[in-house]
N, C-alpha and C. Protein backbone atom coordinates (compact mmCIF):
# COMPACT_ATOMS: atom_id res chain seq x y z
N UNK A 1 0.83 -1.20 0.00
CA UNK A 1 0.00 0.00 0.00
C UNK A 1 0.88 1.26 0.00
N UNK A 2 2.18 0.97 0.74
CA UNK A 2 2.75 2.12 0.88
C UNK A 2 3.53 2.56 -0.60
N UNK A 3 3.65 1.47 -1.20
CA UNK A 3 4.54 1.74 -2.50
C UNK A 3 4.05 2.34 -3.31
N UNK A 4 2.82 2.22 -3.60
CA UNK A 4 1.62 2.42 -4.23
C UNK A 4 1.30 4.33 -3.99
N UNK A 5 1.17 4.52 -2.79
CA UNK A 5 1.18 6.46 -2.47
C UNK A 5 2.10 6.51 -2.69
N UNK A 6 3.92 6.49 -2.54
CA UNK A 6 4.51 7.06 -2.49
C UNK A 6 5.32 7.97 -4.08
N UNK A 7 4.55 7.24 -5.13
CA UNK A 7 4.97 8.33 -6.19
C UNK A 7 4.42 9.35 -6.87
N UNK A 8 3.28 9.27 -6.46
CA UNK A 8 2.35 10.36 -6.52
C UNK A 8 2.62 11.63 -5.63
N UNK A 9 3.05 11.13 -4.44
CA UNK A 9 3.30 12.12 -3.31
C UNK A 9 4.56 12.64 -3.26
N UNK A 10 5.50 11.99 -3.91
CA UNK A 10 6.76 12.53 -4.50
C UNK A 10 6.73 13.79 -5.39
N UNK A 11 5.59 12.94 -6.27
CA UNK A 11 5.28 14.04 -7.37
C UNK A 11 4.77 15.02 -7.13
N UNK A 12 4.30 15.25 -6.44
CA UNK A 12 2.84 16.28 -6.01
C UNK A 12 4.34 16.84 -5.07
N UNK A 13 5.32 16.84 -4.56
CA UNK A 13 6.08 17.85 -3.46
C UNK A 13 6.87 18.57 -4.83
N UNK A 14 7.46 17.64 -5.83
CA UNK A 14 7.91 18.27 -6.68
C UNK A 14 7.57 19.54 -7.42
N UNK A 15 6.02 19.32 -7.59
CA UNK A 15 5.54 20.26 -8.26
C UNK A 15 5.25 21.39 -7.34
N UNK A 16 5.29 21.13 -6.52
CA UNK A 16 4.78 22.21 -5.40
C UNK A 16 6.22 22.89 -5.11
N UNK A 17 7.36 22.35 -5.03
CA UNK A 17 8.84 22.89 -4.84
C UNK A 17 8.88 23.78 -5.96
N UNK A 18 8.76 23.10 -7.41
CA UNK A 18 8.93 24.00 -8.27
C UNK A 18 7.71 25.33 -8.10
N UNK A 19 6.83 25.28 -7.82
CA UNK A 19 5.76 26.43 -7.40
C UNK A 19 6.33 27.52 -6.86
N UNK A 20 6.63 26.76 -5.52
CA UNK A 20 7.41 27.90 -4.31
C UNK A 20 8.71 28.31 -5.08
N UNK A 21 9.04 27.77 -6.31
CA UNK A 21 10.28 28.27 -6.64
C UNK A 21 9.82 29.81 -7.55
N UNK A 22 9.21 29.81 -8.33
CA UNK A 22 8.49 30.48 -9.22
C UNK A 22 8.06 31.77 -8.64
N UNK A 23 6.85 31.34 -7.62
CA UNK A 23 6.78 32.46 -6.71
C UNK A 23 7.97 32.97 -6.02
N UNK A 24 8.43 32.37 -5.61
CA UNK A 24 9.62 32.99 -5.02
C UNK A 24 10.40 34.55 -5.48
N UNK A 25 10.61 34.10 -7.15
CA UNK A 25 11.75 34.76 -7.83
C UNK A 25 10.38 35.71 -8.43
N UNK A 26 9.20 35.74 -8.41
CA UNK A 26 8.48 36.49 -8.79
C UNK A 26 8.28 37.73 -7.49
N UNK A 27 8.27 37.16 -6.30
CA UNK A 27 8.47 37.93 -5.23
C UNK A 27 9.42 38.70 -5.06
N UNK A 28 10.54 38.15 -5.39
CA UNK A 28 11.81 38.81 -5.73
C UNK A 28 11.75 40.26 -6.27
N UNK A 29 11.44 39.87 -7.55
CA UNK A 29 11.09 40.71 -8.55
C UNK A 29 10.77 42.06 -8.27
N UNK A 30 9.33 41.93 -7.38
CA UNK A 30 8.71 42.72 -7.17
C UNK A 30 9.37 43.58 -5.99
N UNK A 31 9.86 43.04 -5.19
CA UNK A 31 10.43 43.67 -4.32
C UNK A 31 11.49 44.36 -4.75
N UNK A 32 12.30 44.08 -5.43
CA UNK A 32 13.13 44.55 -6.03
C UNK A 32 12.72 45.61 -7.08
N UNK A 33 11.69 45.89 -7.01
CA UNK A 33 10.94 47.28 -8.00
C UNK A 33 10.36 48.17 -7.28
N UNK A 34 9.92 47.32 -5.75
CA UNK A 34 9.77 48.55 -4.50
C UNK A 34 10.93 49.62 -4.40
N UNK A 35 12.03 48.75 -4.29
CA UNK A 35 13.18 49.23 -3.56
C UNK A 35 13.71 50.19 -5.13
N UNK A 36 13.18 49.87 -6.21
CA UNK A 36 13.88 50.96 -7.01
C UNK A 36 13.19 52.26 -7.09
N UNK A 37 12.06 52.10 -6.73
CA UNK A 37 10.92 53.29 -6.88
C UNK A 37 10.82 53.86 -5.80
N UNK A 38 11.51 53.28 -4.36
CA UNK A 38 11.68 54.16 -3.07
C UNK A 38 13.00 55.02 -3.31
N UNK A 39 14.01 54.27 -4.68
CA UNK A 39 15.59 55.38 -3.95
C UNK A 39 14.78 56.67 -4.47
């Protein structure tokens, strides 16, 4: 049973890592356009 969830649930963190990665550098971004429009 356990073999059976565990590649789906692999999969499903993967995609979610790559998510938080995405957002991440999109957060970035933006912050980094605060900080140019405050100098």
């Amino acid at each position: 049973m356990q073999k059976s969830l565990m590649p789906p649930f692999k999969e499903a963190i993967e995609i979610f890592e790559r998510q938080l990665v995405v957002l991440f550098k999109e957060l970035l971004e933006v912050l980094r356009e605060e900080i140019d429009f405050t100098r």
